[in-house]
C-alpha atoms as a PDB file:
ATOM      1  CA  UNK A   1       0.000   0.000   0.000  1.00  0.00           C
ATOM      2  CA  UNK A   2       0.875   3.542   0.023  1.00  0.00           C
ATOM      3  CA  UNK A   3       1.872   3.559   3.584  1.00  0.00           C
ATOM      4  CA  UNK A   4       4.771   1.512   2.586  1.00  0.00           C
ATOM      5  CA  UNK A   5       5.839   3.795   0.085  1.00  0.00           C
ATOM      6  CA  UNK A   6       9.627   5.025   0.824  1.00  0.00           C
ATOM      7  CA  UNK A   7      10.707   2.306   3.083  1.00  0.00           C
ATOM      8  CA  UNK A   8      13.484   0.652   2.231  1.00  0.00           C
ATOM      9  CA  UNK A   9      13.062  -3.812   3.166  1.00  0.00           C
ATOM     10  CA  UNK A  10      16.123  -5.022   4.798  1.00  0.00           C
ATOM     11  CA  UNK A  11      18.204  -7.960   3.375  1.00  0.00           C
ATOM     12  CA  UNK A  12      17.371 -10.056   5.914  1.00  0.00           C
ATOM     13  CA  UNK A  13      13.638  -8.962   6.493  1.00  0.00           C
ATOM     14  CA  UNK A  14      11.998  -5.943   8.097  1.00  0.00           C
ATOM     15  CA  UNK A  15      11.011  -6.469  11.690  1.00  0.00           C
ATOM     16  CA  UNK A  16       7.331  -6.022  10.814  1.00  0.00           C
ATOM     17  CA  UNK A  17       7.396  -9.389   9.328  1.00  0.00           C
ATOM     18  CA  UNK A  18       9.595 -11.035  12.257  1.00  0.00           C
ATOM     19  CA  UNK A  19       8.057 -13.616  15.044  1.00  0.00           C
ATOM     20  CA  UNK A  20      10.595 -12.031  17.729  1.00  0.00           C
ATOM     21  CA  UNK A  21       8.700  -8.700  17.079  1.00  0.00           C
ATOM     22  CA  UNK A  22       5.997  -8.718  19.542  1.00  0.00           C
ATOM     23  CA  UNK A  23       3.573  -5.756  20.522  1.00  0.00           C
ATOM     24  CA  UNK A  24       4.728  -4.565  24.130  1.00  0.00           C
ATOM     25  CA  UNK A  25       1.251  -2.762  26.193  1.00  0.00           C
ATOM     26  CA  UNK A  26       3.297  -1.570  29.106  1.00  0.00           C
ATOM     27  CA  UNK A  27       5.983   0.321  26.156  1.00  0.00           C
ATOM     28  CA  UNK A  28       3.048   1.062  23.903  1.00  0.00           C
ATOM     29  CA  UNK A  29       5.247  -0.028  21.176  1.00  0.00           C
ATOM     30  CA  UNK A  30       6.578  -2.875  19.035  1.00  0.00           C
ATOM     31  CA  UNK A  31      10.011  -4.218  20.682  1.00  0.00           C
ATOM     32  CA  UNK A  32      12.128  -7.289  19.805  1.00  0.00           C
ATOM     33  CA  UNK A  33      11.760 -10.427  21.814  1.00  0.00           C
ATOM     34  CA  UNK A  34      15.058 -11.780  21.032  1.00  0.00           C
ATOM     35  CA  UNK A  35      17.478 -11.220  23.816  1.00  0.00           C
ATOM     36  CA  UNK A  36      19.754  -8.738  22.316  1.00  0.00           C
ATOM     37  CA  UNK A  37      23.266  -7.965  23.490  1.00  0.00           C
ATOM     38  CA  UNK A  38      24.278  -4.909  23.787  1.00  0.00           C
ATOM     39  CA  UNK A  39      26.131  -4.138  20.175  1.00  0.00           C
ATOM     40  CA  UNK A  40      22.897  -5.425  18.193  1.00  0.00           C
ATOM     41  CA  UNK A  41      20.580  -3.205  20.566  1.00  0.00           C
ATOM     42  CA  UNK A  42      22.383  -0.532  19.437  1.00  0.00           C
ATOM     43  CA  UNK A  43      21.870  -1.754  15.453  1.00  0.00           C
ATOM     44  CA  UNK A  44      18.420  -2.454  15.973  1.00  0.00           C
ATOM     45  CA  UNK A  45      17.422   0.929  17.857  1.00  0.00           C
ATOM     46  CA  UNK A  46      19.213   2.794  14.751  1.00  0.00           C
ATOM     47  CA  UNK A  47      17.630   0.461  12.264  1.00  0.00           C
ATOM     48  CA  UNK A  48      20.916  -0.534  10.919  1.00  0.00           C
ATOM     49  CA  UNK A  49      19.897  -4.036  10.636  1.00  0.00           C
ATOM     50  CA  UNK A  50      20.778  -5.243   7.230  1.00  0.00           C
ATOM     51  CA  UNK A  51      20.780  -8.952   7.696  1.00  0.00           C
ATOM     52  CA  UNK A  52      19.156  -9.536  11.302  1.00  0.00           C
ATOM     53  CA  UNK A  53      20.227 -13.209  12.444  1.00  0.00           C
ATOM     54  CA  UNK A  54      17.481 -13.968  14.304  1.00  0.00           C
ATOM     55  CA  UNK A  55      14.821 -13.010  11.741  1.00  0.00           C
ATOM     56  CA  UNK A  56      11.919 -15.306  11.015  1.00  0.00           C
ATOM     57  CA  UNK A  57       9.064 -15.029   9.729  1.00  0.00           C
ATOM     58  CA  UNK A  58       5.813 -14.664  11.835  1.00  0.00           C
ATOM     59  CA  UNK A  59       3.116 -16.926  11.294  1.00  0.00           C
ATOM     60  CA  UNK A  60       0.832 -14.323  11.161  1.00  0.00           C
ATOM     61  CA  UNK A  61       1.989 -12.741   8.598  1.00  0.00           C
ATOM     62  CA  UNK A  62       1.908 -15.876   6.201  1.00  0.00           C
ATOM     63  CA  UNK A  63      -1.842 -16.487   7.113  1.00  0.00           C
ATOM     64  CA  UNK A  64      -2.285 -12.732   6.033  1.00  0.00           C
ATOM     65  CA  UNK A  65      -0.154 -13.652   2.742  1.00  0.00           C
ATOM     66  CA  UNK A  66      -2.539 -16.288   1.857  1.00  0.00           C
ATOM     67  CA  UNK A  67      -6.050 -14.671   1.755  1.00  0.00           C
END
């Protein structure tokens, strides 16, 4: 859609489509589950993430794929 427009995927797949990307109520905001150390916190807050090597892809979104 045109909300997408401008963003640029990542090699290794945008967090939107990622199963460690959970929805956090407390932050009010979409955080990664995996247990980051301290160097790939820093990527991932900066969105320098060009191949992520925990990415996977949510169920979710391949149900959504399919319809």
């Amino acid at each position: 859609g045109a909300a997408m427009a401008g963003k640029t995927e990542k090699a290794g797949g945008s967090c939107e489509f990622c199963a460690h990307y959970e929805y956090d109520d407390e932050m009010d905001c979409y955080v990664c589950e995996m247990n980051l150390d301290e160097d790939e916190m820093v990527l991932f807050l900066q969105h320098q993430y060009t191949a992520c090597p925990y990415f996977s892809f949510s169920d979710d979104y391949k149900l959504a794929g399919r319809q």
